[in-house]
PDB file of N, CA and C in Angstrom:
ATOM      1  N   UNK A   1      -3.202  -6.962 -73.785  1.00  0.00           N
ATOM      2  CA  UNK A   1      -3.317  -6.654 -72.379  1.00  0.00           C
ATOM      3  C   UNK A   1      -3.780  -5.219 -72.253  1.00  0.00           C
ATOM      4  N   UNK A   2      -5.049  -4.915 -71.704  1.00  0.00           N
ATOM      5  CA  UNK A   2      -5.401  -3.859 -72.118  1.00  0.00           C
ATOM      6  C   UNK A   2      -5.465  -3.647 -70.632  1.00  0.00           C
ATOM      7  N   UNK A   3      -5.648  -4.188 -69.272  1.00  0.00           N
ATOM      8  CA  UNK A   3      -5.855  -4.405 -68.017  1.00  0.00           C
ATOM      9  C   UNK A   3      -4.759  -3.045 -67.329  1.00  0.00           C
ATOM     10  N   UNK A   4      -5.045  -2.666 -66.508  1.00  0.00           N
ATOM     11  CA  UNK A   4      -4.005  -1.498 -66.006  1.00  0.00           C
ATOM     12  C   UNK A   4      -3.229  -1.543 -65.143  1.00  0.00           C
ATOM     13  N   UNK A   5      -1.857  -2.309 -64.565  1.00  0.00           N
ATOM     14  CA  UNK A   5      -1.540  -2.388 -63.819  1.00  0.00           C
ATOM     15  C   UNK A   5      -1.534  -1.947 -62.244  1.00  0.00           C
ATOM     16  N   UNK A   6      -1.861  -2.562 -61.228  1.00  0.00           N
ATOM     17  CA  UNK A   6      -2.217  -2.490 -60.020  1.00  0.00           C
ATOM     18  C   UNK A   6      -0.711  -2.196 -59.008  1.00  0.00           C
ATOM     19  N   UNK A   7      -0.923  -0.756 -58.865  1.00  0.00           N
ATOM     20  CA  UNK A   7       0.243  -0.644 -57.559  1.00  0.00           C
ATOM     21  C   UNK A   7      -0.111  -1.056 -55.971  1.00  0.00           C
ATOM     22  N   UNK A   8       0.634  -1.361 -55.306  1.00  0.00           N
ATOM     23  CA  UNK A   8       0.428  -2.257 -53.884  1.00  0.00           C
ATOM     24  C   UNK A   8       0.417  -1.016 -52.863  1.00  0.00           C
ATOM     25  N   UNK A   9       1.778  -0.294 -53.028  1.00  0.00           N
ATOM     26  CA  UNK A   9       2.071   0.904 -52.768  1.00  0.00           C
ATOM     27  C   UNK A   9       1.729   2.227 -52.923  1.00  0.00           C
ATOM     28  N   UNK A  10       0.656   1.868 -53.661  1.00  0.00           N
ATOM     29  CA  UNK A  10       0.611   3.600 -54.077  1.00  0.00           C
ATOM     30  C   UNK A  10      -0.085   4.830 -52.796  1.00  0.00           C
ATOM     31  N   UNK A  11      -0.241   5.597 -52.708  1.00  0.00           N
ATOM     32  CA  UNK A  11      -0.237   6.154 -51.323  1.00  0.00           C
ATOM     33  C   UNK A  11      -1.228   6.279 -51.271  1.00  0.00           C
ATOM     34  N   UNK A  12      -2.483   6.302 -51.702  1.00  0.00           N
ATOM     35  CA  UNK A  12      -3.888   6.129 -51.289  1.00  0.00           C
ATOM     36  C   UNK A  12      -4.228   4.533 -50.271  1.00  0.00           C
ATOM     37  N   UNK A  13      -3.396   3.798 -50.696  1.00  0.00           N
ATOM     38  CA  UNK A  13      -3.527   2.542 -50.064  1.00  0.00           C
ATOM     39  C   UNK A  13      -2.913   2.332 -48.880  1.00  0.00           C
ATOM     40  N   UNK A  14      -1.720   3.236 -48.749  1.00  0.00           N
ATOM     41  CA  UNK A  14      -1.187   3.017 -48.028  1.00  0.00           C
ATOM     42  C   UNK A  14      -1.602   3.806 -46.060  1.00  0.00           C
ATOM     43  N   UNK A  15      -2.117   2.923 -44.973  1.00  0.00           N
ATOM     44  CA  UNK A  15      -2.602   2.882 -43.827  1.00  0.00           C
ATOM     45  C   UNK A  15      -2.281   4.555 -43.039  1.00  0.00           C
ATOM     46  N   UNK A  16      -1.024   5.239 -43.043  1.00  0.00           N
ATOM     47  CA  UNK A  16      -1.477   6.298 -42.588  1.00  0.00           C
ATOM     48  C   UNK A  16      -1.399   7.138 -43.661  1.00  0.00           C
ATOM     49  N   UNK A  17      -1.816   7.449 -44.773  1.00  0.00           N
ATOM     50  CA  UNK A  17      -2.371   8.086 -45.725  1.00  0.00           C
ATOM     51  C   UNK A  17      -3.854   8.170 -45.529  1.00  0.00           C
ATOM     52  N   UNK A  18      -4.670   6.871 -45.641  1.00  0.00           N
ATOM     53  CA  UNK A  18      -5.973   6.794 -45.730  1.00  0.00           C
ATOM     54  C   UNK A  18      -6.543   7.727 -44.222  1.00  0.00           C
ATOM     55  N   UNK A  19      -5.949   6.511 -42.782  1.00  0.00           N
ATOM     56  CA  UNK A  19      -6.686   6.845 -41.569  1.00  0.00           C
ATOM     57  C   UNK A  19      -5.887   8.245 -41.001  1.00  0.00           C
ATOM     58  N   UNK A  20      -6.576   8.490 -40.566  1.00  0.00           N
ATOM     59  CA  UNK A  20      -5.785  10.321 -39.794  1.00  0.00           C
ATOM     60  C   UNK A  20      -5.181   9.799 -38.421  1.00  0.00           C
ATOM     61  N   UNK A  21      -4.442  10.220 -37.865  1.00  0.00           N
ATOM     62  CA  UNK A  21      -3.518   9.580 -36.857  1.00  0.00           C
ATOM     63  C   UNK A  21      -4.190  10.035 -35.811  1.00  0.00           C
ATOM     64  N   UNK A  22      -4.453   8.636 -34.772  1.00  0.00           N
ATOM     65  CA  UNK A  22      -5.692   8.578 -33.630  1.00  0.00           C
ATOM     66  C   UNK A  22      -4.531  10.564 -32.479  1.00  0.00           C
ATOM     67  N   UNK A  23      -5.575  11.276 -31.940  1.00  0.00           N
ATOM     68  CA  UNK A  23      -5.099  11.982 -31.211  1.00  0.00           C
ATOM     69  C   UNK A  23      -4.466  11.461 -29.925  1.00  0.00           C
ATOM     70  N   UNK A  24      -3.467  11.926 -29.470  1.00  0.00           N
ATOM     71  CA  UNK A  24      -2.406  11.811 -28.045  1.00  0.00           C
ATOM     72  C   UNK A  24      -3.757  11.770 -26.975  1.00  0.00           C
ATOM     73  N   UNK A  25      -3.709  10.900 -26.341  1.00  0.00           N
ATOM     74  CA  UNK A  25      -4.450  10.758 -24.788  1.00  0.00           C
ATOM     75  C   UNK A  25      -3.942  11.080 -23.686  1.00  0.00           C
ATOM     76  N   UNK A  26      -3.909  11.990 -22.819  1.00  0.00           N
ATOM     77  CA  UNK A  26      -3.420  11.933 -21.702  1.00  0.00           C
ATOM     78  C   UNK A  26      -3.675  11.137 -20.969  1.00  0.00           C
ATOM     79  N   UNK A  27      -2.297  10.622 -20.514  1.00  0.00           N
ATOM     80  CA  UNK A  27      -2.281   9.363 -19.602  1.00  0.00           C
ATOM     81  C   UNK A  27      -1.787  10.053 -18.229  1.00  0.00           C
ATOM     82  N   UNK A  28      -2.060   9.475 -16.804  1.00  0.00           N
ATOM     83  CA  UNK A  28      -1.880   9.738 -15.823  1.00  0.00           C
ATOM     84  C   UNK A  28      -1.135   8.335 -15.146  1.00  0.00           C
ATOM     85  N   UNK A  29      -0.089   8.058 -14.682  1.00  0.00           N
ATOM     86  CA  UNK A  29       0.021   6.614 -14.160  1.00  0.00           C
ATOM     87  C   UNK A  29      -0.205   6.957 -12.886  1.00  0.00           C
ATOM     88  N   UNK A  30      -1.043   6.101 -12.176  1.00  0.00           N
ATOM     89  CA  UNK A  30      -1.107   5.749 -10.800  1.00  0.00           C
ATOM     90  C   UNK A  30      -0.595   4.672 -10.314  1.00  0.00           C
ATOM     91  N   UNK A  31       0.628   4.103 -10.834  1.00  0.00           N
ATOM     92  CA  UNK A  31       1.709   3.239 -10.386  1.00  0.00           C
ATOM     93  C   UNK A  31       0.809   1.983 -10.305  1.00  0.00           C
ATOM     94  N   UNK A  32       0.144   1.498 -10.579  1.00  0.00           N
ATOM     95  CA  UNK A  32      -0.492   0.094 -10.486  1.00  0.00           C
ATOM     96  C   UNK A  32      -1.705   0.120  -9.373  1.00  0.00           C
ATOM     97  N   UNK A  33      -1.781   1.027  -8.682  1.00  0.00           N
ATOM     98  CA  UNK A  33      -2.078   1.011  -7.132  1.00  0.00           C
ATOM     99  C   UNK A  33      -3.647   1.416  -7.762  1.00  0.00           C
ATOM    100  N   UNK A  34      -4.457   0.832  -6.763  1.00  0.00           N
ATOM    101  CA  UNK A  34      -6.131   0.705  -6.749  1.00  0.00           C
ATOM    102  C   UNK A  34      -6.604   1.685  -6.292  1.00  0.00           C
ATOM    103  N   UNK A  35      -7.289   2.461  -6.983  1.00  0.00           N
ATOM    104  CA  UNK A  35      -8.220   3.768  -6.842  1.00  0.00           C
ATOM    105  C   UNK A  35      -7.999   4.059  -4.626  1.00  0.00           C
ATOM    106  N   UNK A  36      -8.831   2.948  -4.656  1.00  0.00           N
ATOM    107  CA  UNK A  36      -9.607   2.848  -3.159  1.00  0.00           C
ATOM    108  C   UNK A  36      -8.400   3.189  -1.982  1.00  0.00           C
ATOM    109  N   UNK A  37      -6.955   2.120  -2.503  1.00  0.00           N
ATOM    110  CA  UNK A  37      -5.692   2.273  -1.695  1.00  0.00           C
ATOM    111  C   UNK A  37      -5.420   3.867  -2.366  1.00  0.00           C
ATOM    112  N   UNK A  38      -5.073   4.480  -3.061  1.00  0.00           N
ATOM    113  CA  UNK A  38      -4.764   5.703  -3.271  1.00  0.00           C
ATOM    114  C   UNK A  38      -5.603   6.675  -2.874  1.00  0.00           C
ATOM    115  N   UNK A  39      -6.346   6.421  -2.259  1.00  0.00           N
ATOM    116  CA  UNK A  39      -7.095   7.453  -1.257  1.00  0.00           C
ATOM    117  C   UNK A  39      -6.964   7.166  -0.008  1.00  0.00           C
ATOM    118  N   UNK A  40      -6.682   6.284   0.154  1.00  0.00           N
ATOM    119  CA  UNK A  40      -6.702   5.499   1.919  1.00  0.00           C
ATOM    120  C   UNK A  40      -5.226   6.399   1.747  1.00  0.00           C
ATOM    121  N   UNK A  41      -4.528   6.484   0.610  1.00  0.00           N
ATOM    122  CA  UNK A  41      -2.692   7.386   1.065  1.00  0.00           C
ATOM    123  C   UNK A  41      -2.600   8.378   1.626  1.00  0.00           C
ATOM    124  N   UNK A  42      -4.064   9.030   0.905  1.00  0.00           N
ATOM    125  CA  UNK A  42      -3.872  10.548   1.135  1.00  0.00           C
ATOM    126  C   UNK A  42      -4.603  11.155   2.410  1.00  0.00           C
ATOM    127  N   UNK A  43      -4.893  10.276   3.798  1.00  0.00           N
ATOM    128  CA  UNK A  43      -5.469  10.053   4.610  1.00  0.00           C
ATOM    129  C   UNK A  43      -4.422  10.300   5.833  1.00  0.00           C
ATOM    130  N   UNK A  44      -4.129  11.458   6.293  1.00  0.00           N
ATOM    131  CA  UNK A  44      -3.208  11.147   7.592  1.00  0.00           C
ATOM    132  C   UNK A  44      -3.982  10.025   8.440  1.00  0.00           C
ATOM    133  N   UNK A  45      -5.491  10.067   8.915  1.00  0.00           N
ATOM    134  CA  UNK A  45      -5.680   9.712   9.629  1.00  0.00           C
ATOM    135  C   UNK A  45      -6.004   8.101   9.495  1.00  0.00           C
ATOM    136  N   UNK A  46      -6.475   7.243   8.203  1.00  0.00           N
ATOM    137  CA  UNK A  46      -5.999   6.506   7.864  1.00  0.00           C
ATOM    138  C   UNK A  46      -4.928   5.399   7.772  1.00  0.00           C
ATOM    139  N   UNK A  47      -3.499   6.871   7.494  1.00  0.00           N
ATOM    140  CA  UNK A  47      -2.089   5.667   7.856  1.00  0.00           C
ATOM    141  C   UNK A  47      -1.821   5.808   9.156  1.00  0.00           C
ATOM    142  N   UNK A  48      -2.046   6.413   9.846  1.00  0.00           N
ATOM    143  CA  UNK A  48      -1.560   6.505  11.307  1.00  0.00           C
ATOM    144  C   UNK A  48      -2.253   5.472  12.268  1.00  0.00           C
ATOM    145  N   UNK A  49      -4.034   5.633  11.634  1.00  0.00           N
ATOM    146  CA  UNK A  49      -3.885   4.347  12.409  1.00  0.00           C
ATOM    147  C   UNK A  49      -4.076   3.103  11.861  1.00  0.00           C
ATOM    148  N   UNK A  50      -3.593   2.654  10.680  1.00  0.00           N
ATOM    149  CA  UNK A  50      -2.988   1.826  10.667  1.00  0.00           C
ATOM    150  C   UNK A  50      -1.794   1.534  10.770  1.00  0.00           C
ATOM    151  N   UNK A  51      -0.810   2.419  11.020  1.00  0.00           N
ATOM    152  CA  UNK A  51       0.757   2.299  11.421  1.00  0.00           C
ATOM    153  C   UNK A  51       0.490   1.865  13.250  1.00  0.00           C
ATOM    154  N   UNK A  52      -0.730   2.593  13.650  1.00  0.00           N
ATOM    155  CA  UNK A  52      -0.564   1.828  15.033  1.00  0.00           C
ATOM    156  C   UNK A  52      -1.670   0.655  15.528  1.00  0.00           C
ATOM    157  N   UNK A  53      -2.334   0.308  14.512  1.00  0.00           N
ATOM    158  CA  UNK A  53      -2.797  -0.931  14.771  1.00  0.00           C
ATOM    159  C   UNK A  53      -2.075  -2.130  14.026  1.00  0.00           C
ATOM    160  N   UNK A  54      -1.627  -1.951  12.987  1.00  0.00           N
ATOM    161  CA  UNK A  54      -1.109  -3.494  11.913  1.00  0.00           C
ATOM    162  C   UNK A  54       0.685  -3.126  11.940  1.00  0.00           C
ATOM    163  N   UNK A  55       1.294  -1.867  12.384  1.00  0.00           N
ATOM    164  CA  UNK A  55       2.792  -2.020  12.453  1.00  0.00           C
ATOM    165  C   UNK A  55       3.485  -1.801  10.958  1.00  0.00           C
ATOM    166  N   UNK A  56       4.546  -2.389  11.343  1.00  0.00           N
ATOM    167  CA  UNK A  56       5.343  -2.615  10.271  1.00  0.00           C
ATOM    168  C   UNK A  56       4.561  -2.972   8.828  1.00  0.00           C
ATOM    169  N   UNK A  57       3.383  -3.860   9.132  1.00  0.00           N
ATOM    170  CA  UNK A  57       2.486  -4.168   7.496  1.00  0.00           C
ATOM    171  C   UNK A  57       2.240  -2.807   6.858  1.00  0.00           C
ATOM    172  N   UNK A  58       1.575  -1.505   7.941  1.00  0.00           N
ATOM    173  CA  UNK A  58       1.077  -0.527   7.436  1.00  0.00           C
ATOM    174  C   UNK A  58       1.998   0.527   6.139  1.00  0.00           C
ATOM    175  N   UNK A  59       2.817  -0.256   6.472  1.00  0.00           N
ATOM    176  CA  UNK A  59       4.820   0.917   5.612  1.00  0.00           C
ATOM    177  C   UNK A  59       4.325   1.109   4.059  1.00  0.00           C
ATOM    178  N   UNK A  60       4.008   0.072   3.360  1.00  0.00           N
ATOM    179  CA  UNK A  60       3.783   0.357   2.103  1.00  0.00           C
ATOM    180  C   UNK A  60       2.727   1.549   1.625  1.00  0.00           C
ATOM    181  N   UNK A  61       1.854   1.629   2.685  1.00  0.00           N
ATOM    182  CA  UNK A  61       0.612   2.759   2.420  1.00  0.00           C
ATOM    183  C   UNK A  61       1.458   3.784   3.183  1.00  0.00           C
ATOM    184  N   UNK A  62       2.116   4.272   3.054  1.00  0.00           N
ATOM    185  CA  UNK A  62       2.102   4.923   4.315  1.00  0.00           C
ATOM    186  C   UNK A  62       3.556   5.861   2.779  1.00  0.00           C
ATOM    187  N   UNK A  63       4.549   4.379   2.285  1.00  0.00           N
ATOM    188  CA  UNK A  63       5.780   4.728   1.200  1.00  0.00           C
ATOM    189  C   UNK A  63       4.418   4.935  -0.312  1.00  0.00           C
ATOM    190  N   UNK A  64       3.511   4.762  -0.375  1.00  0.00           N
ATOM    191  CA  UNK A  64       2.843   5.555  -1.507  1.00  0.00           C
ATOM    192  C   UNK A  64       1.843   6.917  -1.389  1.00  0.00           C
ATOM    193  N   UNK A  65       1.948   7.347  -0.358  1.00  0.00           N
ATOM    194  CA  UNK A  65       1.363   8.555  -0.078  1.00  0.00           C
ATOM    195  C   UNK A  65       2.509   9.690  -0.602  1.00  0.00           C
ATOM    196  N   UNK A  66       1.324  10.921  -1.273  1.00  0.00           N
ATOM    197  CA  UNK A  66       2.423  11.954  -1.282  1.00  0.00           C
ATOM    198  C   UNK A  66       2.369  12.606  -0.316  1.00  0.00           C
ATOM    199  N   UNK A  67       1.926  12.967   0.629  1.00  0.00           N
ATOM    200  CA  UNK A  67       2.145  13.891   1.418  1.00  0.00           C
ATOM    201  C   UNK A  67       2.798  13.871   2.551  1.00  0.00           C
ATOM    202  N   UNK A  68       3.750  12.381   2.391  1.00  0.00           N
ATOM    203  CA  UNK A  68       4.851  12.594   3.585  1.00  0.00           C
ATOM    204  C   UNK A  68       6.280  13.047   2.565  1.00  0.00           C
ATOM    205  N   UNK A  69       7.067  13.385   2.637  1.00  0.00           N
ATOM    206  CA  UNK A  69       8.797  13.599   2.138  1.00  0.00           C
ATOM    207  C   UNK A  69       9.075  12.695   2.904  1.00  0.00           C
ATOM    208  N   UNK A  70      10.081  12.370   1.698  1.00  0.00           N
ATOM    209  CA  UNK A  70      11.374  11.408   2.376  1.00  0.00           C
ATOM    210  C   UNK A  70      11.402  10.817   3.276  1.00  0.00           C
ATOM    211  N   UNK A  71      12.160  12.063   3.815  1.00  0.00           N
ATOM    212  CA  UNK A  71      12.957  11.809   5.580  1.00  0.00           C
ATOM    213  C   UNK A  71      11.915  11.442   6.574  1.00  0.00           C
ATOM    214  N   UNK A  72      10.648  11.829   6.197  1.00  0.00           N
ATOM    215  CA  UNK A  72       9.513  11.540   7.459  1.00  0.00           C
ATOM    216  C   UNK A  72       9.526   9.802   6.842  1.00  0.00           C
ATOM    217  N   UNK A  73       9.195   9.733   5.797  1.00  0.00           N
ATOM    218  CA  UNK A  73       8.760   7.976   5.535  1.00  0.00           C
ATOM    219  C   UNK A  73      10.263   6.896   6.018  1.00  0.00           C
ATOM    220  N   UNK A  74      11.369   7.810   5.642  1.00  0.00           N
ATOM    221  CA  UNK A  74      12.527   6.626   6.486  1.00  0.00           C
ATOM    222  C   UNK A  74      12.740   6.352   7.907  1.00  0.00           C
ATOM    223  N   UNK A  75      11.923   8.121   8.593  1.00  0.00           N
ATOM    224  CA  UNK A  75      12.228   8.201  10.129  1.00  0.00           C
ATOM    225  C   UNK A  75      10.783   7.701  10.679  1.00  0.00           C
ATOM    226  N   UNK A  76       9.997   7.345  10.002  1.00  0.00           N
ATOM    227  CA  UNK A  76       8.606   7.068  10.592  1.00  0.00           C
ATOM    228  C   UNK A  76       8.898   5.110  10.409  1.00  0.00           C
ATOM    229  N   UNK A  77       9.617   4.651   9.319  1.00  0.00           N
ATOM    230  CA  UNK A  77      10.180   3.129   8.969  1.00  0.00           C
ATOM    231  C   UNK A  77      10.929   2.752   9.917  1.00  0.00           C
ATOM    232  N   UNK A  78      12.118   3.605  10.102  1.00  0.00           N
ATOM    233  CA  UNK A  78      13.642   3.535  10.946  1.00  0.00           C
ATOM    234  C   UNK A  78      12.625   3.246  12.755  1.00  0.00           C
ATOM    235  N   UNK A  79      11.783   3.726  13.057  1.00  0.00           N
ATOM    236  CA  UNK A  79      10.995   4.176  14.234  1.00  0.00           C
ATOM    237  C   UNK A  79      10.317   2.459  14.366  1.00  0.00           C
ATOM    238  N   UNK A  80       9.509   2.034  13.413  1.00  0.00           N
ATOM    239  CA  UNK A  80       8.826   1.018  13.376  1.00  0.00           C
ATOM    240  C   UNK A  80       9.793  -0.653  13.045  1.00  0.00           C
ATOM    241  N   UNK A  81      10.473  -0.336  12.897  1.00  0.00           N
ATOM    242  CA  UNK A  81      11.760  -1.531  12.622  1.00  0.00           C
ATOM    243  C   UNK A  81      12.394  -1.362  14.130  1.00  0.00           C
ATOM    244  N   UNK A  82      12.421  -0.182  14.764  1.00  0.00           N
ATOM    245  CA  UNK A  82      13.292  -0.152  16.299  1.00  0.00           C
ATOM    246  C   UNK A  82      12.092  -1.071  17.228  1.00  0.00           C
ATOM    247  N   UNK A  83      10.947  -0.700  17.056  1.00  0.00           N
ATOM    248  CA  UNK A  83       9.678  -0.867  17.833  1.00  0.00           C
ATOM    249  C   UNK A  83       9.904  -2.462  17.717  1.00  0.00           C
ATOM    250  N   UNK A  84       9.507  -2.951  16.218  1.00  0.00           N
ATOM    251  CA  UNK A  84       8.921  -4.216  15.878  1.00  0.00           C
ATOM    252  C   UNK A  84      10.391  -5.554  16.611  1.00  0.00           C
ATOM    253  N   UNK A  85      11.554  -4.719  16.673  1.00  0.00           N
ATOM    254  CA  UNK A  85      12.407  -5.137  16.914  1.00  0.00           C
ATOM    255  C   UNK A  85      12.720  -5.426  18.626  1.00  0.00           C
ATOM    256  N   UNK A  86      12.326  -3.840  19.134  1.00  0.00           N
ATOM    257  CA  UNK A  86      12.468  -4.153  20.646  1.00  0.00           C
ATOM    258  C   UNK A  86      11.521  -4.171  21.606  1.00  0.00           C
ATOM    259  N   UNK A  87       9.944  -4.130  21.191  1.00  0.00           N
ATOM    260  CA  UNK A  87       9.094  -4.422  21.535  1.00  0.00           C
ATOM    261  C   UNK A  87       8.718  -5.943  22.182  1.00  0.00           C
ATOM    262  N   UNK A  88       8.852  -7.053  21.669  1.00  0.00           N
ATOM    263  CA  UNK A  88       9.245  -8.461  22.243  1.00  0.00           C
ATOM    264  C   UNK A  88       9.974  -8.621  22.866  1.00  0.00           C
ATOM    265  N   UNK A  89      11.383  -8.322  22.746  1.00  0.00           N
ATOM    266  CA  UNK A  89      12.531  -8.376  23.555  1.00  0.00           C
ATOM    267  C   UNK A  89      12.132  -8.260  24.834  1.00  0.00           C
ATOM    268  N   UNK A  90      11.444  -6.373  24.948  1.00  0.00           N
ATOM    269  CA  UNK A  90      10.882  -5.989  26.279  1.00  0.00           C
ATOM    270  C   UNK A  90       9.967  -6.885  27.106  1.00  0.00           C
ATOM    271  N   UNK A  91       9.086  -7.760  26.189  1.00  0.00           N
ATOM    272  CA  UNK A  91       7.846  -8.357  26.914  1.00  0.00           C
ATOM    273  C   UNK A  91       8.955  -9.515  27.003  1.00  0.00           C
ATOM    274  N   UNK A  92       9.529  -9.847  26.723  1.00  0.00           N
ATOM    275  CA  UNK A  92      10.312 -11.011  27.083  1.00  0.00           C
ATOM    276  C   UNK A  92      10.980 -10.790  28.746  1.00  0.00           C
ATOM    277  N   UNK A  93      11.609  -9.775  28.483  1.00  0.00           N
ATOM    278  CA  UNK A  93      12.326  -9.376  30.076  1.00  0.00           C
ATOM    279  C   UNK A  93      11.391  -9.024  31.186  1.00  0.00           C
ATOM    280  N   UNK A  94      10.086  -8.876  30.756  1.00  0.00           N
ATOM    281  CA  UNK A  94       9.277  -8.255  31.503  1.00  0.00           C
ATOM    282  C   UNK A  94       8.749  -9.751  32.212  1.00  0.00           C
ATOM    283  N   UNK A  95       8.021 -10.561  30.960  1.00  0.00           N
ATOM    284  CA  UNK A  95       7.820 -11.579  31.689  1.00  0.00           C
ATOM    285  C   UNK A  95       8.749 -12.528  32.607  1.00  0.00           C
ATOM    286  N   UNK A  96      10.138 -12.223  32.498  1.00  0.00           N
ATOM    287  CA  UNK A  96      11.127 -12.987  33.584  1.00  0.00           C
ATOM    288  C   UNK A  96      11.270 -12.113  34.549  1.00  0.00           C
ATOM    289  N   UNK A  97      11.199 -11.319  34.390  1.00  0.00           N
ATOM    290  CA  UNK A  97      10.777 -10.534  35.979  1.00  0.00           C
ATOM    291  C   UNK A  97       9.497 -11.138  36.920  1.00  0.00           C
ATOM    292  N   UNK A  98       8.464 -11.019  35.573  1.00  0.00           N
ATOM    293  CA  UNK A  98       7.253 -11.240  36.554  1.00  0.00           C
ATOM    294  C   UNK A  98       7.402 -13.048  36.921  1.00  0.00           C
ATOM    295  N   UNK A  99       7.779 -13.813  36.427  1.00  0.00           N
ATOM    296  CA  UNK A  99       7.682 -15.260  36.370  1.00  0.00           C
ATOM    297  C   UNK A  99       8.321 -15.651  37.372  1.00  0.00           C
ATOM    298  N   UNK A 100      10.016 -14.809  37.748  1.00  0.00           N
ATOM    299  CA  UNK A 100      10.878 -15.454  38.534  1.00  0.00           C
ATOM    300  C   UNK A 100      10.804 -15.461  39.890  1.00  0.00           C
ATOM    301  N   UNK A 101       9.901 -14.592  40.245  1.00  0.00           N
ATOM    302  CA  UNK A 101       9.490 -15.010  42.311  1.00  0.00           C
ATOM    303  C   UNK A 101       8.529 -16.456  42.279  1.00  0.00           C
ATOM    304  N   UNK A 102       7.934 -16.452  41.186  1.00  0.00           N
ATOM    305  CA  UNK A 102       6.773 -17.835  41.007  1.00  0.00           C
ATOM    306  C   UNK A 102       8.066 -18.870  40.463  1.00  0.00           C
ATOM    307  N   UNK A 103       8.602 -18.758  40.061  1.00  0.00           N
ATOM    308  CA  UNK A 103       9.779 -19.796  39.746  1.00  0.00           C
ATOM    309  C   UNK A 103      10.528 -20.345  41.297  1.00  0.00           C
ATOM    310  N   UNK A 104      11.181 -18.995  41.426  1.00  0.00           N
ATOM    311  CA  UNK A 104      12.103 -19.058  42.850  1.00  0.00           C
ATOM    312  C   UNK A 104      11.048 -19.514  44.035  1.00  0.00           C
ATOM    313  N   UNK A 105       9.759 -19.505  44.172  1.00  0.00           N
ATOM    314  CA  UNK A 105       9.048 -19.847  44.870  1.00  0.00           C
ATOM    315  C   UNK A 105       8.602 -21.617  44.814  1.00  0.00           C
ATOM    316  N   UNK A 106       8.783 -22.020  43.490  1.00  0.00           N
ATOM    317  CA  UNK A 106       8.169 -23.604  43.174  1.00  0.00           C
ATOM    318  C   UNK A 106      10.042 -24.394  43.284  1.00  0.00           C
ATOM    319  N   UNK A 107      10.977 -23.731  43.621  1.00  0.00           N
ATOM    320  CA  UNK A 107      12.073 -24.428  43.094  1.00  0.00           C
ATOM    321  C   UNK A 107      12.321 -24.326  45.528  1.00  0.00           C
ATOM    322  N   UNK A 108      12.071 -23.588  46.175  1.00  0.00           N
ATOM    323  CA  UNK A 108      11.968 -23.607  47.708  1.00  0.00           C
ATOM    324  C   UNK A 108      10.995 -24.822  48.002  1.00  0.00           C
ATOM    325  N   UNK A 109       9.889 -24.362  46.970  1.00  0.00           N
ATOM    326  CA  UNK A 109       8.493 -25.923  47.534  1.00  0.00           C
ATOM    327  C   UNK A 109       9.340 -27.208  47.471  1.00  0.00           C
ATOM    328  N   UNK A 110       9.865 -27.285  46.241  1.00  0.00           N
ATOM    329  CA  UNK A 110      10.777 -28.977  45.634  1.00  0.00           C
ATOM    330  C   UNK A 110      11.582 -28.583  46.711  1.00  0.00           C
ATOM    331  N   UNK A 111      12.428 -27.679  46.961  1.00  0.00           N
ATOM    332  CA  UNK A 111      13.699 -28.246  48.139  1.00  0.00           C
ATOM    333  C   UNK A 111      12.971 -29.025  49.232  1.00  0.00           C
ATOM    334  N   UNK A 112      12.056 -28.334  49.875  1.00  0.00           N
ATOM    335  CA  UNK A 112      11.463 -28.367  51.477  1.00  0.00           C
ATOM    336  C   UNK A 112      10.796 -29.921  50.774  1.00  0.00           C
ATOM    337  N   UNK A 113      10.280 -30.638  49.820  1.00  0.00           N
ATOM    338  CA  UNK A 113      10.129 -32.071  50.178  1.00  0.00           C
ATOM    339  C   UNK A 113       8.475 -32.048  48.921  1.00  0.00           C
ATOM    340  N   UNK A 114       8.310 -30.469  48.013  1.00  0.00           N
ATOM    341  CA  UNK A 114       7.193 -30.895  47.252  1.00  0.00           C
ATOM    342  C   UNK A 114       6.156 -30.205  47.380  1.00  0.00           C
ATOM    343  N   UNK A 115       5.733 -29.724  46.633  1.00  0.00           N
ATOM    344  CA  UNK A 115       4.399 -28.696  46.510  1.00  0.00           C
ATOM    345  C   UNK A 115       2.560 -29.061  46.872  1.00  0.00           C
TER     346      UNK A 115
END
């Protein structure tokens, strides 16, 4: 046996010996969120009016922007949950106001014998 035995291990073979270790990349996370929506964030004029055209939908653009703090994104939420909440209510009472002389008026026609 004149053949020279073969190491598996020996450190020339071995993967970070041979390759040089790839350099660190700076990574930036932009939380999942799409180029296009992360600029629409940084837009006062943007979320505002979509906070007053689409409502309550607009909240999520409005909770990934940096340039509100906190307390403005819970009191600008807290504001739009009061709205989305008593906004109907109002048109509700409004329309029984307006409905009930046309009501009280068709319920006098039926007494007197029919419209």
């Amino acid at each position: 046996m004149t053949a020279k035995p073969e190491l598996l291990d020996a450190p020339s073979n071995l993967p970070a010996v041979t390759d040089s270790p790839p350099l660190p990349v700076e990574r930036t996370s932009n939380g999942g969120v799409n180029p296009i929506v992360r600029g629409a964030a940084n837009s006062h004029l943007v979320i505002w009016t979509m906070l007053l055209t689409m409502g309550p939908f607009a909240l999520p653009l409005m909770w990934i922007s940096p340039k509100y703090s906190r307390w403005m994104k819970i009191l600008v939420t807290s504001v739009m949950v009061f709205l989305t909440i008593a906004f109907p209510i109002g048109v509700v009472i409004f329309l029984i106001m307006l409905l009930n002389p046309i009501i009280d008026a068709w319920s006098q026609a039926n007494a007197m014998g029919g419209a």
